[in-house]
Protein backbone atom coordinates (compact mmCIF):
# COMPACT_ATOMS: atom_id res chain seq x y z
CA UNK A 1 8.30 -59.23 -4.43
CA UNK A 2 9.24 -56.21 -2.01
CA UNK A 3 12.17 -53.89 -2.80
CA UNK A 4 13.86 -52.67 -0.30
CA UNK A 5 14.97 -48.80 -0.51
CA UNK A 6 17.68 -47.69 1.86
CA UNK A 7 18.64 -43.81 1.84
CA UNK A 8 21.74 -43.11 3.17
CA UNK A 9 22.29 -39.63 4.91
CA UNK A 10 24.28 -37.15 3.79
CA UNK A 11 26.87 -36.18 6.93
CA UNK A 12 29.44 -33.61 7.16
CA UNK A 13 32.20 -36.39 6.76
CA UNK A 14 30.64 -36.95 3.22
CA UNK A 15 30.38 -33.74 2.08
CA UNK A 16 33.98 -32.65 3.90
CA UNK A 17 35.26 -35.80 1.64
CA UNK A 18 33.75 -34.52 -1.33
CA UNK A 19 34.77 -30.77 -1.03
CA UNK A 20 38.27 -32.61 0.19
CA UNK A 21 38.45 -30.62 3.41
CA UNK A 22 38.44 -31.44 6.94
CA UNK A 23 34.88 -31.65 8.79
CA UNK A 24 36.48 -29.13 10.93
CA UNK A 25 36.22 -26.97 7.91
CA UNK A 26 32.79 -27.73 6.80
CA UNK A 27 31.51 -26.87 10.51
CA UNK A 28 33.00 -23.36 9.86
CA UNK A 29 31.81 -23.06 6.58
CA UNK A 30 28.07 -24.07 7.62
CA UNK A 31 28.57 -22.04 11.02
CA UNK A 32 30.09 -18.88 9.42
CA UNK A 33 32.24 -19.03 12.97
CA UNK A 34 35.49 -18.39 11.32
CA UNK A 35 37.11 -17.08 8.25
CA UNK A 36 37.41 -19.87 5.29
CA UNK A 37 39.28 -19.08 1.97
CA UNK A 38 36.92 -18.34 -0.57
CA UNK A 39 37.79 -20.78 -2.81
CA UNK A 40 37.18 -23.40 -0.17
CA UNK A 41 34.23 -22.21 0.73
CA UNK A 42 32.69 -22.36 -2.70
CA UNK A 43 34.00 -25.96 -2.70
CA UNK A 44 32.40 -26.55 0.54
CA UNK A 45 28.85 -24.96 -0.66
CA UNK A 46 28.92 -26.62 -3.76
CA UNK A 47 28.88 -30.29 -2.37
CA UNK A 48 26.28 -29.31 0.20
CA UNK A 49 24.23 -27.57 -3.09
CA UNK A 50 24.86 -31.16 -4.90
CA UNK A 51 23.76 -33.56 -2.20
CA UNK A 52 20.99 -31.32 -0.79
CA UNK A 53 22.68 -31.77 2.63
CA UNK A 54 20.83 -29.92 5.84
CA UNK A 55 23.38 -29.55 9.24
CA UNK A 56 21.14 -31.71 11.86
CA UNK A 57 20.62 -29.02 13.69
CA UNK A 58 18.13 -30.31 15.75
CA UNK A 59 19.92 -33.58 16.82
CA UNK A 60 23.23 -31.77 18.18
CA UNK A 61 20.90 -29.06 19.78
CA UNK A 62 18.72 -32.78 21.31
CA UNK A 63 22.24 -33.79 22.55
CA UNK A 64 23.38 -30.73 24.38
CA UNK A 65 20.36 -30.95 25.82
CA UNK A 66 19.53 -27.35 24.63
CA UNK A 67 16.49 -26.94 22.66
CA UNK A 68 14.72 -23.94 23.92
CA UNK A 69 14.83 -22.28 20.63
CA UNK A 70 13.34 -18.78 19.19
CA UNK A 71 12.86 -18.52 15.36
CA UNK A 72 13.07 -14.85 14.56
CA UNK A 73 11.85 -14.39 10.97
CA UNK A 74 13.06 -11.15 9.16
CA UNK A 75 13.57 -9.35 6.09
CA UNK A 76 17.31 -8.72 5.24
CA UNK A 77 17.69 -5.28 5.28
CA UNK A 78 21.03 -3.95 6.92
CA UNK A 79 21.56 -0.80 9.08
CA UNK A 80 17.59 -0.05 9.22
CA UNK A 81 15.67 0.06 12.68
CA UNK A 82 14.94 -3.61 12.04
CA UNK A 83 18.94 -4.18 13.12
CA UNK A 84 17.00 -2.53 16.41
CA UNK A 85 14.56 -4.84 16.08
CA UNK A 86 16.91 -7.73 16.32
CA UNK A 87 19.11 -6.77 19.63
CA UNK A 88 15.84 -6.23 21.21
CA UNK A 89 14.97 -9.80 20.51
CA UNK A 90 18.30 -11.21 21.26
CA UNK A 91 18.45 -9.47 24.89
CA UNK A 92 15.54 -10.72 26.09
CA UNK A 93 15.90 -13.94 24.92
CA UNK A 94 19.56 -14.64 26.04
CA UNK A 95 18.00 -12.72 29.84
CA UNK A 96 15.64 -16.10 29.73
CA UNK A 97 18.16 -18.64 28.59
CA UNK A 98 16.52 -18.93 24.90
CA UNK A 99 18.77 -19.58 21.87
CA UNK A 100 18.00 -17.60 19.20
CA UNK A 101 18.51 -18.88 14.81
CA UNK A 102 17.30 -16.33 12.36
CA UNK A 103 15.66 -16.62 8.67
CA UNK A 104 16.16 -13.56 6.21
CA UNK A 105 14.01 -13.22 3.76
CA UNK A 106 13.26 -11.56 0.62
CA UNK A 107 9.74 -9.82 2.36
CA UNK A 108 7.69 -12.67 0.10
CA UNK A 109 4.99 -14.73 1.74
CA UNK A 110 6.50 -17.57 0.46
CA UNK A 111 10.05 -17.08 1.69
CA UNK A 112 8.27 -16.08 5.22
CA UNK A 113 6.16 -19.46 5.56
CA UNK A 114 9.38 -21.88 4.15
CA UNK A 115 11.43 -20.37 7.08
CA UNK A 116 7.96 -20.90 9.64
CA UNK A 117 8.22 -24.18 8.10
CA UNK A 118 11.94 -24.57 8.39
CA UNK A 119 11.39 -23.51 11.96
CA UNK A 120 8.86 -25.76 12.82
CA UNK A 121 11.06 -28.66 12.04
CA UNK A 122 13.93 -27.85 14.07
CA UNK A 123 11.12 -27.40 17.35
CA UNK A 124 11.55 -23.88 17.69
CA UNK A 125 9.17 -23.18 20.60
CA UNK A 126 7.88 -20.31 19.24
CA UNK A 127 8.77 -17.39 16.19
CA UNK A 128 8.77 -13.70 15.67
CA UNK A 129 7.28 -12.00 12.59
CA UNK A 130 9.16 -9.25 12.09
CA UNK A 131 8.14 -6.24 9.88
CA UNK A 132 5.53 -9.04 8.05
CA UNK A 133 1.85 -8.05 6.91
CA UNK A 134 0.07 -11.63 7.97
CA UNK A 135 -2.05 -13.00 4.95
CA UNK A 136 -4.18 -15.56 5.55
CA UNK A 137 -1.46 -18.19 4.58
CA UNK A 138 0.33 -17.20 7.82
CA UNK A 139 -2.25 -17.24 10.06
CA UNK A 140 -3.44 -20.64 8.84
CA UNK A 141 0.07 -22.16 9.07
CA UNK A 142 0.68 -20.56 12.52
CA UNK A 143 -3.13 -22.13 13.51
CA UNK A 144 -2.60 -25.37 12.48
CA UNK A 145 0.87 -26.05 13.85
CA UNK A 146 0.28 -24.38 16.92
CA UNK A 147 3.11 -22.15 17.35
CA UNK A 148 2.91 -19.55 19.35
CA UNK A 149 3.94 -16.39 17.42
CA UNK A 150 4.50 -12.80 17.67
CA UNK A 151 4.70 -9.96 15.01
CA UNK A 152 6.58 -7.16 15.61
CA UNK A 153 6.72 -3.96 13.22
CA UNK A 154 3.03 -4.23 12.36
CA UNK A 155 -0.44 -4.60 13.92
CA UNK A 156 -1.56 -8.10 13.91
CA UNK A 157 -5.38 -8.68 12.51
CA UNK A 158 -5.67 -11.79 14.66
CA UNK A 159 -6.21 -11.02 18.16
CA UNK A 160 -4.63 -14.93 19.13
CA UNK A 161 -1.41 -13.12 17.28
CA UNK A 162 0.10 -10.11 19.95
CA UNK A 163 1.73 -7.36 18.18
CA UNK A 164 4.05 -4.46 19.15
CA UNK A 165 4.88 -1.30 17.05
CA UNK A 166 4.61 2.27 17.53
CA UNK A 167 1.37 3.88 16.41
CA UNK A 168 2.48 5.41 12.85
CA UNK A 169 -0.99 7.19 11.78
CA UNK A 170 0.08 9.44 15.21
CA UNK A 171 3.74 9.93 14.61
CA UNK A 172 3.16 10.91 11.19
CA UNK A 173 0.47 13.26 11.83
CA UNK A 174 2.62 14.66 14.28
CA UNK A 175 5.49 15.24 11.53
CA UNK A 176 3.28 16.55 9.15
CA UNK A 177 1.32 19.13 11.83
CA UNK A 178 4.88 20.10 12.70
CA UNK A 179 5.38 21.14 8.94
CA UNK A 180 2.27 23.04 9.10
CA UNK A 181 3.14 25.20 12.08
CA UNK A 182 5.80 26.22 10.90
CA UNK A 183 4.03 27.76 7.63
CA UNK A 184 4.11 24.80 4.85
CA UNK A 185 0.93 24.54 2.98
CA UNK A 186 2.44 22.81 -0.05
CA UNK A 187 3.86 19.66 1.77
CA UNK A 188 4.43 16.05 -0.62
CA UNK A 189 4.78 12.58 0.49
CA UNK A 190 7.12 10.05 -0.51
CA UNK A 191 5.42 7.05 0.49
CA UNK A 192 5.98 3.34 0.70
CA UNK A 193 4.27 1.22 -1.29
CA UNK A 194 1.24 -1.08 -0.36
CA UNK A 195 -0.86 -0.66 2.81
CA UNK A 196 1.30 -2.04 5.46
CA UNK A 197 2.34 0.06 8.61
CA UNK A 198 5.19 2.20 6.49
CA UNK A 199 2.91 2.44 3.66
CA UNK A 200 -0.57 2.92 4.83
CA UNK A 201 -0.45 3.91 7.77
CA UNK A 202 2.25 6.92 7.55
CA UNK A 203 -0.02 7.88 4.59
CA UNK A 204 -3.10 7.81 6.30
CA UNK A 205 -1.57 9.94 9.16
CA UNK A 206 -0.16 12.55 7.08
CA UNK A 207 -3.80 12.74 5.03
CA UNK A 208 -5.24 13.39 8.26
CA UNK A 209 -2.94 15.94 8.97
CA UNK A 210 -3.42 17.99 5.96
CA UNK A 211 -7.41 17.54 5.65
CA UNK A 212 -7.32 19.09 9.87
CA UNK A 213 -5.68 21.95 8.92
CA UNK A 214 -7.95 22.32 5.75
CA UNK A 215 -5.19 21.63 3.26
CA UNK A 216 -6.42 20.02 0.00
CA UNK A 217 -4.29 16.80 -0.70
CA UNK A 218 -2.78 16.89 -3.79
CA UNK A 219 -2.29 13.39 -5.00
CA UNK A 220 0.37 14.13 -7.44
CA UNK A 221 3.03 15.12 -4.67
CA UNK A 222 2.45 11.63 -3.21
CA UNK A 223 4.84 9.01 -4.77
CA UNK A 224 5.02 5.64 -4.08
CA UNK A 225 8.78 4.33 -3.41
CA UNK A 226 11.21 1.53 -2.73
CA UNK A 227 13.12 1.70 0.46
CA UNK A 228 16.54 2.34 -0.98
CA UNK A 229 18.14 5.62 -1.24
CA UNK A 230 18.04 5.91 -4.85
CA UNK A 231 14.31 5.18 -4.63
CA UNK A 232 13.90 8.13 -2.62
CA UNK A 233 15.77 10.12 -5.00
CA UNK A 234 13.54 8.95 -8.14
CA UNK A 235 10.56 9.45 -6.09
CA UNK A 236 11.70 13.03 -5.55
CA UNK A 237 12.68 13.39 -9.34
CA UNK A 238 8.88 12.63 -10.09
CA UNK A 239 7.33 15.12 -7.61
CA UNK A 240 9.91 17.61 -9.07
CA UNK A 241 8.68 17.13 -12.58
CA UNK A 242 5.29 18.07 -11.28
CA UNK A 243 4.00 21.64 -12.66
CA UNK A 244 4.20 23.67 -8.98
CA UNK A 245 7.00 22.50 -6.37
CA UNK A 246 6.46 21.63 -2.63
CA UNK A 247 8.08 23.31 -0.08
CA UNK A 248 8.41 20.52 2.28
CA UNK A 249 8.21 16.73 1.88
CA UNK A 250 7.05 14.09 4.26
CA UNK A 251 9.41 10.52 3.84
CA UNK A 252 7.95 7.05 5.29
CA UNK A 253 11.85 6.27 6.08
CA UNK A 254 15.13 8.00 6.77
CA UNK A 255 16.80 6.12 3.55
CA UNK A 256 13.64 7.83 1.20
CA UNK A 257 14.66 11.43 2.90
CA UNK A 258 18.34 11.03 2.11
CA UNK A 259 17.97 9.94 -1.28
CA UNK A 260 15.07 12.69 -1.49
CA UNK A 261 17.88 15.13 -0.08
CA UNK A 262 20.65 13.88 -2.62
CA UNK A 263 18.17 14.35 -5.30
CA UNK A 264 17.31 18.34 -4.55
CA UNK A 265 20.97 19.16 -3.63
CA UNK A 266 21.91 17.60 -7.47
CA UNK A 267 19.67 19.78 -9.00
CA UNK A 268 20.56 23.10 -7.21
CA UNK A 269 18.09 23.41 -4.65
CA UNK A 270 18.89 24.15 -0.67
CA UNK A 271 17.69 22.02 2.56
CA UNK A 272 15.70 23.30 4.01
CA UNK A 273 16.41 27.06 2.59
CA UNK A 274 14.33 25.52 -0.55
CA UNK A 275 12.66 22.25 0.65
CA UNK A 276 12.20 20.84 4.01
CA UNK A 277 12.07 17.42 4.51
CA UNK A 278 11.45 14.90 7.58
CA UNK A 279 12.22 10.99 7.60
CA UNK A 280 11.32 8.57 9.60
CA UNK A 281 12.33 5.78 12.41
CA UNK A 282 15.42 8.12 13.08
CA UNK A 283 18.13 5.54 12.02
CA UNK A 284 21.45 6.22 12.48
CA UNK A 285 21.72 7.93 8.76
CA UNK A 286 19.68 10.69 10.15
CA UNK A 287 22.50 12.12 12.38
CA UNK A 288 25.17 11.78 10.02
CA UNK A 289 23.87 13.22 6.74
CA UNK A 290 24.16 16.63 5.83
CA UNK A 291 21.99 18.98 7.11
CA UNK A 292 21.02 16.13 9.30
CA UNK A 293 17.78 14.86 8.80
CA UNK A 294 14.95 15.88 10.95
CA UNK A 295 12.97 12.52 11.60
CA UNK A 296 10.26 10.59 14.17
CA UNK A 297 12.39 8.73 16.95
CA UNK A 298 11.43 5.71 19.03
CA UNK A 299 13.05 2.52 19.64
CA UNK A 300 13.09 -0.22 17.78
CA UNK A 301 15.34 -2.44 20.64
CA UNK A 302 12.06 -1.49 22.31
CA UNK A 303 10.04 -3.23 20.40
CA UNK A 304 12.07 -5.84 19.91
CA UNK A 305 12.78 -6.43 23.44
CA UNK A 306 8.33 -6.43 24.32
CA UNK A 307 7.78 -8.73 21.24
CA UNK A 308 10.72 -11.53 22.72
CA UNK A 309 8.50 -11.15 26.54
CA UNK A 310 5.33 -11.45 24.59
CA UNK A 311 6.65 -14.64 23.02
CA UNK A 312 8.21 -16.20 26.03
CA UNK A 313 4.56 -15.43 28.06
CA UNK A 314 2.82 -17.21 24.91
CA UNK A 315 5.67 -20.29 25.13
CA UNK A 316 4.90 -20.60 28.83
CA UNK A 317 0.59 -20.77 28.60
CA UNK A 318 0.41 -17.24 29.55
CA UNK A 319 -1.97 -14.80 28.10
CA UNK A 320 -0.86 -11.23 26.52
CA UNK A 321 -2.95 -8.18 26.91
CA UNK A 322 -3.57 -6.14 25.15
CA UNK A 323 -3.28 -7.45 21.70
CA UNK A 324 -1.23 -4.67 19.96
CA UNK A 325 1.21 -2.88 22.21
CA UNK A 326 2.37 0.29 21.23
CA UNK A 327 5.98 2.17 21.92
CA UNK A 328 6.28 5.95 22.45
CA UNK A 329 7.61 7.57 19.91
CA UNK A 330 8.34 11.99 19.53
CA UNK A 331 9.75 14.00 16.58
CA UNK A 332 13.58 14.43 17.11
CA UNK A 333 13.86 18.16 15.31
CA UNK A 334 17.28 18.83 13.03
CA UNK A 335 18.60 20.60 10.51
CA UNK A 336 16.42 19.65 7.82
CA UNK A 337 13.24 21.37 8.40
CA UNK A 338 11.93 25.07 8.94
C-alpha cells in the first residue's frame, strides 16, 4: 500500500490570514518598503517564524523576467568603509542592469556559506565576498557549484577567486615610518585580532616598519582588539597599565583610534601633546572627532566598484588579470599626530 504525502505551500495569503492582515501588508513587512506598526509587524514575523515560510523570490523575479541577480555577502557592520564597499558594488551593478539582494552576517563561516547557499538557490549569477578570509569550506562550496565569485577586502589564496583591496602591509608601514620621522621611538599597536588583512597584515607592516628603522618591537604595546570603540578603549587601558608608556600608537581601524583617544583623554592625558595616534581606512569618524584623527585614506567605493566589474567579466566567460588588484591608498595627516 502507497501513501500519498501532499505538502501544501505556505503563501503570503496564508500567512497574511494568520497574522490577520492584508497580503498587501505582509509584502511590506517581508520587503521592508514601507513603514508597518510594530505590533503588526511582530504579528506578521511571527506566522512566517511558525510556518517556516520563504517569499518565492525566485519565481516573481522568473516572471518579470528579471533574474540577472548579484549576491553580495557581508558582515553587518554600519558606518565602516564596508558601507563604501557596498555603493561601489551597487553602482556598477545597476551601470550593467544587475539586481543586487544582500546577506549580513555575523563574520562566521557558517553564516557566510548558508547565505552562498541561500544564494545559490535563488540563481544568483554570481556573489561577492566581502571583507571574508576564504577557508577551505568556501572555496569547496564555490568549486563545486560553480559560481563565479569575487572577494573584496582581502587577498584571495585561490588564484580561480579575483580579489581587490588595498595593499595594507604598505599603508601601514607607511603610517608607522611617518611616526618615526617625526621622532617616536616608543610607538604601540592596537591590533585586530587573527591574521586576516586588518589583523595580519597591518601588523606585519607596522613590524616591518619598526625592525627598518632598528626599533626593537615590544610585544607588550601590541594588543589585540575588537572593532568597536570601546574595544579600542580597553585595548588602550591594557597598554596603559604597561610599566613605560608609548608616545604614539598605531590603530588597525578608525573606531580602535577613537575609542583609544576617549580612553587617554579620560585619564588626563593630551592628543597628541601626550600620545599620538593614527587610525585607519579614514571613515567618516576620522573628520569629525576631536582632534580629528590622523588616518590611511583610500576608497572603499573603489573597491567595491572593481570587485562588481571583476564579477560581471567572470559571469560573462571572461578572464580577470591579475588575480589580486590593489587600490591606491596615502596617509591623510590631522590633528592627531606629531
Amino acid at each position: 500500500m502507497k501513501v500519498l504525502v501532499i505538502v501544501l505551500k505556505i503563501t503570503i495569503k496564508d500567512i497574511a490570514k494568520m497574522a490577520d492582515v492584508s497580503i498587501s501588508t505582509v509584502s511590506r513587512v517581508v520587503n521592508n518598503s514601507k513603514p508597518v506598526n510594530e505590533d503588526v509587524r511582530k504579528r506578521v514575523m511571527e506566522a512566517i517564524k511558525q510556518t517556516k515560510y520563504r517569499p518565492d523570490v525566485l519565481g516573481e523575479a522568473e516572471t518579470r523576467g528579471n533574474t540577472h541577480l548579484i549576491g553580495i555577502i557581508i558582515p553587518h557592520n554600519s558606518n565602516t568603509v564596508l558601507d563604501d564597499f557596498s555603493i561601489g558594488i551597487r553602482n556598477i551593478a545597476e551601470l550593467y542592469g544587475y539586481d543586487i539582494i544582500v546577506g549580513l552576517t555575523d563574520g562566521t563561516v557558517e553564516s557566510e556559506l548558508h547565505y552562498f547557499n541561500l544564494f545559490h538557490e535563488l540563481r544568483t549569477l554570481g556573489n561577492i565576498f566581502v571583507g571574508s578570509v576564504l577557508e577551505k569550506e568556501h572555496t569547496e562550496m564555490i568549486h563545486k557549484t560553480g559560481t563565479p565569485c569575487v572577494l573584496a577586502g582581502q587577498q584571495s589564496p585561490n588564484s580561480a577567486i579575483p580579489s581587490v583591496h588595498l595593499d595594507n602591509v604598505t599603508a601601514s608601514y607607511e603610517a608607522v615610518t611617518y611616526l618615526i620621522q617625526r621622532g617616536h621611538r616608543q610607538i604601540a599597536m592596537i591590533r585586530a585580532s587573527g591574521e586576516s588583512a586588518v589583523g595580519g597584515d597591518r601588523y606585519q607592516g607596522y613590524r616591518q616598519a619598526l625592525e627598518d628603522a632598528q626599533i626593537p618591537p615590544r610585544e607588550e604595546w601590541v594588543v589585540e582588539s575588537g572593532f568597536s570603540v570601546e574595544d579600542g578603549s580597553t585595548a588602550m587601558r591594557k597598554i596603559m597599565e604597561r610599566a613605560s608608556r608609548p608616545t604614539a600608537v598605531f590603530c588597525s581601524t578608525d573606531w580602535m583610534a577613537v575609542g583609544a583617544m576617549n580612553y587617554l583623554h579620560d585619564i588626563g592625558l593630551r592628543v597628541p601633546e601626550d600620545i599620538s595616534v593614527i587610525g585607519f581606512d579614514n571613515s567618516f569618524m576620522a573628520s569629525i572627532v576631536r582632534p580629528n584623527l590622523t588616518s590611511v585614506e583610500y576608497s572603499g567605493t573603489e573597491i567595491g566598484m572593481t570587485a562588481a566589474r571583476h564579477l560581471i567579466k567572470l559571469i560573462k566567460g571572461e578572464t580577470v588579470t591579475p588575480h589580486h588588484s590593489n587600490v591606491a591608498h596615502y596617509l591623510m595627516v590631522r590633528e592627531s599626530t606629531e
